[in-house]
PDB file of N, CA and C in Angstrom:
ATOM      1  N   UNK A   1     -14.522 -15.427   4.480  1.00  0.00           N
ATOM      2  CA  UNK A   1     -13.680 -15.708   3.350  1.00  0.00           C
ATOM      3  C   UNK A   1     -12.651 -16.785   3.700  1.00  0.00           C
ATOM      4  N   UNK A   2     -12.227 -16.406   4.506  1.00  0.00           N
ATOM      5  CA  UNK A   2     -11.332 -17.807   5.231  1.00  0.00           C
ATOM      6  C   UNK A   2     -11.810 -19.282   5.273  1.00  0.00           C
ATOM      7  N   UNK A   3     -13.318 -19.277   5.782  1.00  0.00           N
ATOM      8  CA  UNK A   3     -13.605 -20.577   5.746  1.00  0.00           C
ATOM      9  C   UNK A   3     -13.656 -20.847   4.045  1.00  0.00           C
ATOM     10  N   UNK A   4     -14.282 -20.199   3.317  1.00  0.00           N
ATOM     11  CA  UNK A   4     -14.168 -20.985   1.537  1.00  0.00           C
ATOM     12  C   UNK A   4     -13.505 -20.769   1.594  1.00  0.00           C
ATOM     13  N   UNK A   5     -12.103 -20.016   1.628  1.00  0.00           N
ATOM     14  CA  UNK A   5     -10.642 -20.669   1.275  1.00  0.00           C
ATOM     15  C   UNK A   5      -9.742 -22.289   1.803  1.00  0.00           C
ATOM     16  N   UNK A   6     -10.498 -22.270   3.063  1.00  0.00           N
ATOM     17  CA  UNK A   6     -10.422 -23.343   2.973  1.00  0.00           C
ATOM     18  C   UNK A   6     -10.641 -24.729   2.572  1.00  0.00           C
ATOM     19  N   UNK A   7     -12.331 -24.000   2.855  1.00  0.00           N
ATOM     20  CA  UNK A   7     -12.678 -25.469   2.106  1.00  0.00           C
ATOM     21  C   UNK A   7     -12.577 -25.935   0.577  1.00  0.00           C
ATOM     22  N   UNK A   8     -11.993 -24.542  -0.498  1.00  0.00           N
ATOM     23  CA  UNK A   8     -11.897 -24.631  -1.455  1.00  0.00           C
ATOM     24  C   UNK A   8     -10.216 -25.156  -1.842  1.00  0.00           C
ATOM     25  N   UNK A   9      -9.370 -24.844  -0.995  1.00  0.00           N
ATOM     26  CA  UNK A   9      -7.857 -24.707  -0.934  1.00  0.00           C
ATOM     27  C   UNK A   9      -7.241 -25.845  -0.123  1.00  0.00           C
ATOM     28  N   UNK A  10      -8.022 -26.576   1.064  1.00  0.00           N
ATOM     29  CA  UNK A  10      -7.684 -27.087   1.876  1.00  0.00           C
ATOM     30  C   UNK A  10      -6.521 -25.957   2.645  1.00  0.00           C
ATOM     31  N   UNK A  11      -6.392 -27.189   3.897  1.00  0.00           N
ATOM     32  CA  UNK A  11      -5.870 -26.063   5.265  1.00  0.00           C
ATOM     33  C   UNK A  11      -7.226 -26.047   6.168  1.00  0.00           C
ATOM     34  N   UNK A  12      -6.537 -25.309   7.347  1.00  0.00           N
ATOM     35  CA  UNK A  12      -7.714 -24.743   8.203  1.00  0.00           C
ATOM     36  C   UNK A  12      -7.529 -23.484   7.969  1.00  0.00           C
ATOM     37  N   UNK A  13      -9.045 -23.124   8.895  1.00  0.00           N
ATOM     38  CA  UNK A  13      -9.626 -21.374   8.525  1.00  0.00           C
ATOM     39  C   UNK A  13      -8.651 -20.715   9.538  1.00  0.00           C
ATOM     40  N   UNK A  14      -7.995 -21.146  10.712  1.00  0.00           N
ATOM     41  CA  UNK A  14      -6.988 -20.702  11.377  1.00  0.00           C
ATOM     42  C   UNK A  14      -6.036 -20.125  10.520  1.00  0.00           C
ATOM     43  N   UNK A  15      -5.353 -20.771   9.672  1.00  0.00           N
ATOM     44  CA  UNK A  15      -4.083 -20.643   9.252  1.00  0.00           C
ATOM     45  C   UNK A  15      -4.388 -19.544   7.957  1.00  0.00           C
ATOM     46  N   UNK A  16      -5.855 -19.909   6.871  1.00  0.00           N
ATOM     47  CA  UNK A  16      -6.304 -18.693   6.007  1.00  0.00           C
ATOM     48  C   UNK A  16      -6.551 -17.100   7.346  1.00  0.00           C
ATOM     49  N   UNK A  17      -6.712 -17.725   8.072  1.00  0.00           N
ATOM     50  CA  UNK A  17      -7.547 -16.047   8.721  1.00  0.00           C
ATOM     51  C   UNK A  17      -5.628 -14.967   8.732  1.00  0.00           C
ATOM     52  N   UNK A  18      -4.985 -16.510   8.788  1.00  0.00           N
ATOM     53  CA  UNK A  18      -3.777 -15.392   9.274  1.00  0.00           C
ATOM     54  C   UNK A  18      -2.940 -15.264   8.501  1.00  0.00           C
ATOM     55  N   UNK A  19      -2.799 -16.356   7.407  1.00  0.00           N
ATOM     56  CA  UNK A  19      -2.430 -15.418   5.639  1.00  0.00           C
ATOM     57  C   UNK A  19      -3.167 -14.215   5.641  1.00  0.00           C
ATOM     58  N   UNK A  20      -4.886 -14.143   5.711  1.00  0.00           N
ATOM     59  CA  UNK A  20      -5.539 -13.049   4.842  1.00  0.00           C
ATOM     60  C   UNK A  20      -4.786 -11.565   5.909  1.00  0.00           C
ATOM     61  N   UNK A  21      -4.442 -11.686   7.062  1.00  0.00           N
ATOM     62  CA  UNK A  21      -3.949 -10.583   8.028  1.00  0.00           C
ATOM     63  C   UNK A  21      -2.639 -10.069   7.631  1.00  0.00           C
ATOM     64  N   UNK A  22      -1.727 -11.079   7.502  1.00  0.00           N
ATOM     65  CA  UNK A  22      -0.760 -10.683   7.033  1.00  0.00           C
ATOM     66  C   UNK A  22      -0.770 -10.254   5.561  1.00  0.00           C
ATOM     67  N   UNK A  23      -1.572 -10.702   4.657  1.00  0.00           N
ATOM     68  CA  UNK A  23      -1.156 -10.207   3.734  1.00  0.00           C
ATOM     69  C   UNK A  23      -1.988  -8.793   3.329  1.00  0.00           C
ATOM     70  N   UNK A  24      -3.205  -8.491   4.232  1.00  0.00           N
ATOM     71  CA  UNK A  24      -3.816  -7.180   4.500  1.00  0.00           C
ATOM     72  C   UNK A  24      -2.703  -6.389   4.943  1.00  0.00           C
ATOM     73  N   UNK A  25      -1.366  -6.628   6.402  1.00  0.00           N
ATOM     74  CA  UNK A  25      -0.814  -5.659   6.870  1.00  0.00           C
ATOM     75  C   UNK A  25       0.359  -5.544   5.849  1.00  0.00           C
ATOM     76  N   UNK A  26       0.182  -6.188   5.070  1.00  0.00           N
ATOM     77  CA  UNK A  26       2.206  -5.951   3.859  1.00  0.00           C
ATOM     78  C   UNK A  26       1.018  -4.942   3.357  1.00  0.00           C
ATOM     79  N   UNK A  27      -0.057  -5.334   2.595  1.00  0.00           N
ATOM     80  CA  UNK A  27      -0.508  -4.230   1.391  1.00  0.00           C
ATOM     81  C   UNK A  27      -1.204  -2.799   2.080  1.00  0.00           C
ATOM     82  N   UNK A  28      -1.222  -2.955   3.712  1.00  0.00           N
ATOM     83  CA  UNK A  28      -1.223  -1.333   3.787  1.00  0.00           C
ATOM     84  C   UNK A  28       0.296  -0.962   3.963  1.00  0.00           C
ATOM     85  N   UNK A  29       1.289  -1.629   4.549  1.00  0.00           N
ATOM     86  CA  UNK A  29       2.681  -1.125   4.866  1.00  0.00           C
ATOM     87  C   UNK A  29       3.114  -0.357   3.188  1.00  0.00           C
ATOM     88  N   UNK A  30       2.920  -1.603   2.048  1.00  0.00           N
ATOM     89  CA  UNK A  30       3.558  -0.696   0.684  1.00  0.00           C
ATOM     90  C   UNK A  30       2.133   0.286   0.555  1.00  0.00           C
ATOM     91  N   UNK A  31       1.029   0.237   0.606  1.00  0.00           N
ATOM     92  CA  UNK A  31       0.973   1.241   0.075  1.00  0.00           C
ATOM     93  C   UNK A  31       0.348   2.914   1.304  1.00  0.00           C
ATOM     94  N   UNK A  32       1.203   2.455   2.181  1.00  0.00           N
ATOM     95  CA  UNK A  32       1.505   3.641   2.853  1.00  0.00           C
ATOM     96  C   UNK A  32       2.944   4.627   2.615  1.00  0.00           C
ATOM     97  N   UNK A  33       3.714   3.433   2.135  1.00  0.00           N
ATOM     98  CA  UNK A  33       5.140   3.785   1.315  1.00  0.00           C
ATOM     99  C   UNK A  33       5.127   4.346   0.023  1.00  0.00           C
ATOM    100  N   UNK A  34       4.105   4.098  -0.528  1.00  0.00           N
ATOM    101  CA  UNK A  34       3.919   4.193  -1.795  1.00  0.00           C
ATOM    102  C   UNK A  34       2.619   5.905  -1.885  1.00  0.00           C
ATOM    103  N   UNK A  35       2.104   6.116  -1.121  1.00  0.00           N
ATOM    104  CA  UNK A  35       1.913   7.272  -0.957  1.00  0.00           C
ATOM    105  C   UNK A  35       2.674   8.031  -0.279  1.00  0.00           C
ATOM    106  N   UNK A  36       3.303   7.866   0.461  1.00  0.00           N
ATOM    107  CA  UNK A  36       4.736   8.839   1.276  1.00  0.00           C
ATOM    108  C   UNK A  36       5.894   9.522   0.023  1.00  0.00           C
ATOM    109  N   UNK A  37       5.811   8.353  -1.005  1.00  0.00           N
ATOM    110  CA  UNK A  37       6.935   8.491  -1.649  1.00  0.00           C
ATOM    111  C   UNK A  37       6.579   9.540  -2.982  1.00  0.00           C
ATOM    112  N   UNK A  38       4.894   9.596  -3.235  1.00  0.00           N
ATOM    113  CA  UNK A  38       4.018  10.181  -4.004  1.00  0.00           C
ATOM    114  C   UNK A  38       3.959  11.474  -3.701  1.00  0.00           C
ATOM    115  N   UNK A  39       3.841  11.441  -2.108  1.00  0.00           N
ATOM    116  CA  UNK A  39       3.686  13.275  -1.347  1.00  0.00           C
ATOM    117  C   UNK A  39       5.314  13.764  -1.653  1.00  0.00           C
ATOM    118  N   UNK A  40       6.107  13.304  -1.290  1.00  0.00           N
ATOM    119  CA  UNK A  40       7.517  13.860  -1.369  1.00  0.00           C
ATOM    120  C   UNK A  40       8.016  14.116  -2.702  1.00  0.00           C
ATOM    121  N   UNK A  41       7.101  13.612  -3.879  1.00  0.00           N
ATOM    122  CA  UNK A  41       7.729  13.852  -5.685  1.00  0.00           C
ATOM    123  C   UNK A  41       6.663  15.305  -6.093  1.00  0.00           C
ATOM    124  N   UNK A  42       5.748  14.899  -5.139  1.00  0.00           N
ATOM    125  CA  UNK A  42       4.619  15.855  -5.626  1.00  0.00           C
ATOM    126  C   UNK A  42       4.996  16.936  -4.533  1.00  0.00           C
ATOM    127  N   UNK A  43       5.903  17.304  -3.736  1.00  0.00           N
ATOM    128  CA  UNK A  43       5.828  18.345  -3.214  1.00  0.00           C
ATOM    129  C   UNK A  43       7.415  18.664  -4.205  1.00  0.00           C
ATOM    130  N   UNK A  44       8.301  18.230  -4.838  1.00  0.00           N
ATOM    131  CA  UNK A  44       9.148  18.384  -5.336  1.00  0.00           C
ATOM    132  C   UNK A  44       8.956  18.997  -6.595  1.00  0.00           C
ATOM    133  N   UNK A  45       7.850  18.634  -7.029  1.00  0.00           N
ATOM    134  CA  UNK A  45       6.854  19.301  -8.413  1.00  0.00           C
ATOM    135  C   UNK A  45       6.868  20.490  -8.260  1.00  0.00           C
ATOM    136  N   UNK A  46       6.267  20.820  -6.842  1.00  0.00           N
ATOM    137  CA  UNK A  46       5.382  22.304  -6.381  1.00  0.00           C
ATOM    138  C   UNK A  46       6.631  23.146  -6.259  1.00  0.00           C
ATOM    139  N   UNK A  47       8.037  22.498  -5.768  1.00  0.00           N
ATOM    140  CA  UNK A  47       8.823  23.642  -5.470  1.00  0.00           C
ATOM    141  C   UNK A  47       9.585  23.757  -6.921  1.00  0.00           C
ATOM    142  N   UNK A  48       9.856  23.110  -7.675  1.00  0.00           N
ATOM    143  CA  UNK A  48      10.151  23.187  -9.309  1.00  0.00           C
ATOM    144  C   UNK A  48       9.525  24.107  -9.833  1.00  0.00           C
ATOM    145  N   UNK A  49       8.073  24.209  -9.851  1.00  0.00           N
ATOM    146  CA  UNK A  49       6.919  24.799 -10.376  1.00  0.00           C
ATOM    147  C   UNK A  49       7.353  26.579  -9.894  1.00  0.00           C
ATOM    148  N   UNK A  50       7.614  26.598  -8.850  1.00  0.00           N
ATOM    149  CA  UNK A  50       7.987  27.944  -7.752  1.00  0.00           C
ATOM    150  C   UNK A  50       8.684  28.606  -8.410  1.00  0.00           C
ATOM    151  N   UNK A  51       9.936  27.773  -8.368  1.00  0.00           N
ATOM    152  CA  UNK A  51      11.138  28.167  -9.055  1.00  0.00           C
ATOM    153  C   UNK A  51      11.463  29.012 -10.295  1.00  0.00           C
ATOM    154  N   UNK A  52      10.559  27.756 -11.331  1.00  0.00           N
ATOM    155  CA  UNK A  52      10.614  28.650 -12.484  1.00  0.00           C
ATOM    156  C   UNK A  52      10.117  29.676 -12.689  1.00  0.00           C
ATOM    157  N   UNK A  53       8.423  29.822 -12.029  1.00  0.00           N
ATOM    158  CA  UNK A  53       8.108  30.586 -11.472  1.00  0.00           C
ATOM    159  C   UNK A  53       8.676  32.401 -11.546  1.00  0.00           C
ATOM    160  N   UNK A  54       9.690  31.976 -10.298  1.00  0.00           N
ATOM    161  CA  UNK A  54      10.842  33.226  -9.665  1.00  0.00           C
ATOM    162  C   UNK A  54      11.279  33.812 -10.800  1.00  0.00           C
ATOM    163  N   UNK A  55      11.888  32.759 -11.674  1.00  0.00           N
ATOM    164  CA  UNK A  55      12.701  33.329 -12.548  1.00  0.00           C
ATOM    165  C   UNK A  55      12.110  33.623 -14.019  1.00  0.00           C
ATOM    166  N   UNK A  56      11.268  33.722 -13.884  1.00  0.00           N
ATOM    167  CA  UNK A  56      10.442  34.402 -15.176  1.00  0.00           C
ATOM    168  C   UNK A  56      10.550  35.627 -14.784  1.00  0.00           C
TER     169      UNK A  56
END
């Protein structure tokens, strides 16, 4: 993919190989954040859910 980006984009395939890396390691960093932040609302659900639960 790097080389047709280049040759379609100009640049070398050096410099695409290491956009396409970096921009692979940002989109697992957010969406490793972005499921962390999913487990912690969804375990906030479960203890809500508990709660009312109790007090029925």
């Amino acid at each position: 993919m790097a080389a047709q980006l280049a040759r379609e984009r100009g640049g070398s395939e050096r410099s695409w190989q290491r956009a396409m890396a970096e921009a692979r390691a940002q989109y697992a960093h957010e969406d490793n954040q972005s499921q962390s932040q999913n487990a912690g609302r969804d375990q906030g659900v479960k203890q809500e859910a508990g709660s009312a639960q109790t007090a029925l």
